[in-house]
C-alpha atoms as a PDB file:
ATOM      1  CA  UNK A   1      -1.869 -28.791 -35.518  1.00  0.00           C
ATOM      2  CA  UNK A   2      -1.901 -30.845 -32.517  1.00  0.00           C
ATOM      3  CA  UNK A   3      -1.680 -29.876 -28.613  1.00  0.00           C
ATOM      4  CA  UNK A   4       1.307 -31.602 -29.217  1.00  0.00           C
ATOM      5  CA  UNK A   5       2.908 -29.831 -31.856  1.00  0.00           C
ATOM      6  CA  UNK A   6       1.865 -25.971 -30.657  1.00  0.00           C
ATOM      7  CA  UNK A   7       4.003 -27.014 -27.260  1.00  0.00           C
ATOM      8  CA  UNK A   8       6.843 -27.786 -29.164  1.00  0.00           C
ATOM      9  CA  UNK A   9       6.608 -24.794 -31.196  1.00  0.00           C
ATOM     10  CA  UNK A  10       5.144 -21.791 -28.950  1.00  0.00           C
ATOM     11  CA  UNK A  11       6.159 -23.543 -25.253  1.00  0.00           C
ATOM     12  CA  UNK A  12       7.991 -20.646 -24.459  1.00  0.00           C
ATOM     13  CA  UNK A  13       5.246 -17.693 -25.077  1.00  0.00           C
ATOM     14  CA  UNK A  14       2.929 -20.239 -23.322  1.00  0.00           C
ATOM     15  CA  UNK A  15       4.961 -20.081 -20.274  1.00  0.00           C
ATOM     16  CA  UNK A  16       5.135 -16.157 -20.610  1.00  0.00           C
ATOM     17  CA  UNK A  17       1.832 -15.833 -20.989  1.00  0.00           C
ATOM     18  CA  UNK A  18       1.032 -17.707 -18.063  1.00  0.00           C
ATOM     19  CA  UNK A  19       3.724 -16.359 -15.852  1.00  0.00           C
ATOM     20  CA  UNK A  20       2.538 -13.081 -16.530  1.00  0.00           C
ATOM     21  CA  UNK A  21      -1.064 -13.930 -15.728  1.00  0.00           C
ATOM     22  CA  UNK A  22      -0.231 -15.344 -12.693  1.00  0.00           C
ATOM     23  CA  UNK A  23       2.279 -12.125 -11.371  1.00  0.00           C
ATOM     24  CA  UNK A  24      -0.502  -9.592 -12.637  1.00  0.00           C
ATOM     25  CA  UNK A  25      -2.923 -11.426 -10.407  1.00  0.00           C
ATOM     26  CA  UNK A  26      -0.508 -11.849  -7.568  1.00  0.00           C
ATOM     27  CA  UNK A  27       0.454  -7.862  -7.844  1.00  0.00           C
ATOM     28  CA  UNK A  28      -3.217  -7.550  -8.483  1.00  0.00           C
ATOM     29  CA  UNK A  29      -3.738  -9.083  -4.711  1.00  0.00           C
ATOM     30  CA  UNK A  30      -0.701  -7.308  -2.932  1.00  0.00           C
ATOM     31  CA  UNK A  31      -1.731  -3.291  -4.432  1.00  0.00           C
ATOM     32  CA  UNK A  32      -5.503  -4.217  -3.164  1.00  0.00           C
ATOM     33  CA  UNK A  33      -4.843  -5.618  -0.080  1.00  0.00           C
ATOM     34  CA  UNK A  34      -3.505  -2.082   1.350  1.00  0.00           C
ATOM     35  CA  UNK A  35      -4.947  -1.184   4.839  1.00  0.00           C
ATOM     36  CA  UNK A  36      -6.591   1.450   4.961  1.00  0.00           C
ATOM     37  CA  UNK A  37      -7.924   1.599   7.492  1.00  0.00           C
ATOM     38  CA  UNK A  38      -4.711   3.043   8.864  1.00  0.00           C
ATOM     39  CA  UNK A  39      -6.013   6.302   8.145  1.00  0.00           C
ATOM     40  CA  UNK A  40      -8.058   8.800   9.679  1.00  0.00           C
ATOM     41  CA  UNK A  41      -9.053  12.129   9.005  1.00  0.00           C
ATOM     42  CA  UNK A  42      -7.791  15.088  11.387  1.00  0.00           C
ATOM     43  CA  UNK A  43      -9.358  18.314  11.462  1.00  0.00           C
ATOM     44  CA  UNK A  44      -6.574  21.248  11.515  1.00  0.00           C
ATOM     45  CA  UNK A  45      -8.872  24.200  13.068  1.00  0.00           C
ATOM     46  CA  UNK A  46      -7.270  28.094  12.644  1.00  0.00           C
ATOM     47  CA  UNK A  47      -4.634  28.339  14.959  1.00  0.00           C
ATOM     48  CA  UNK A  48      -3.483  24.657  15.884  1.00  0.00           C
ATOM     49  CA  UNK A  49      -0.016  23.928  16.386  1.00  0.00           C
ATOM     50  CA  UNK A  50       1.820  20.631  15.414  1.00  0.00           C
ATOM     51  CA  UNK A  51       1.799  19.865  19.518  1.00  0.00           C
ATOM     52  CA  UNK A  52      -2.263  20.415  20.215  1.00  0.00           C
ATOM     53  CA  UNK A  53      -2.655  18.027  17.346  1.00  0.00           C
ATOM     54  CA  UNK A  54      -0.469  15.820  19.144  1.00  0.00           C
ATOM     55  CA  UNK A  55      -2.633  16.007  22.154  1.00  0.00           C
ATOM     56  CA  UNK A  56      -5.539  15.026  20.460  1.00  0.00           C
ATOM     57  CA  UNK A  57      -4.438  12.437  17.877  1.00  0.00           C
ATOM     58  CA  UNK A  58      -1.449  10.587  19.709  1.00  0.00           C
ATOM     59  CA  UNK A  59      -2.963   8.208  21.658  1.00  0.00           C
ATOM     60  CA  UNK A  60      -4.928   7.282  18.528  1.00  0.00           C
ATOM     61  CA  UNK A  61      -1.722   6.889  16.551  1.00  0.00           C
ATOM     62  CA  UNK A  62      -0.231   4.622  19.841  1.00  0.00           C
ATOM     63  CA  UNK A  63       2.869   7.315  19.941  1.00  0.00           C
ATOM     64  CA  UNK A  64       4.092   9.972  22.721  1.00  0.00           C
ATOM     65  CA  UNK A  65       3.526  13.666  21.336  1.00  0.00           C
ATOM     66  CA  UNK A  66       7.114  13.987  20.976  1.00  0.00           C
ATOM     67  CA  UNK A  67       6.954  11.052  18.571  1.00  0.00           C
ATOM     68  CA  UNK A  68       3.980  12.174  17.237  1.00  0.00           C
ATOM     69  CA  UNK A  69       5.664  15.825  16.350  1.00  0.00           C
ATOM     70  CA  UNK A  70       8.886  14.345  14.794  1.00  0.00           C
ATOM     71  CA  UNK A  71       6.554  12.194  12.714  1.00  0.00           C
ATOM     72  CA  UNK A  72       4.482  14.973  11.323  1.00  0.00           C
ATOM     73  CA  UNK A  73       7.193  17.465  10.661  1.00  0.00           C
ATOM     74  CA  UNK A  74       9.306  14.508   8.707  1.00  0.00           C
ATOM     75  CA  UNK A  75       5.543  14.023   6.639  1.00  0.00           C
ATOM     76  CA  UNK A  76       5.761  17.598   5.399  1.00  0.00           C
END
C-alpha cells in the first residue's frame, strides 16, 4: 500500500489522530501553565478572626480588609 493509497483510505482518522495530538498538547500547556505562585500559606493561630487576618495578609493580597473579609467569607 502506498502513502498514497492509506490517505485516500484512512485521511480522516489521520486528521483525528493528529488533531487530537495537537489539542492534548495544547491542553497539556494551558493546565501546566497555572500560577502558582498566587498562593501563599497563612497561619490561622487560636483565636484569629476573619479581620486580624485581614490585617496581616491584605496588603499582600493588594485588597482593603473590607475586601479582603468579603473575599474570605465568599471562599468558605
Amino acid at each position: 500500500m502506498t502513502v498514497k493509497q492509506f490517505w485516500d483510505k484512512y485521511y480522516i482518522a489521520v486528521i483525528f489522530v493528529i488533531v487530537s495530538i495537537v489539542m492534548g498538547v495544547v491542553f497539556l500547556f494551558v493546565t501546566s501553565a497555572t500560577d502558582q505562585s498566587n498562593y501563599s500559606k497563612v497561619d490561622i493561630l487560636s483565636g484569629d478572626s476573619v479581620w486580624q487576618l485581614a490585617e496581616r495578609h491584605a496588603d499582600e493580597a493588594k485588597m482593603d480588609k473590607a475586601s479582603f473579609v468579603a473575599w474570605v467569607e465568599k471562599k468558605q
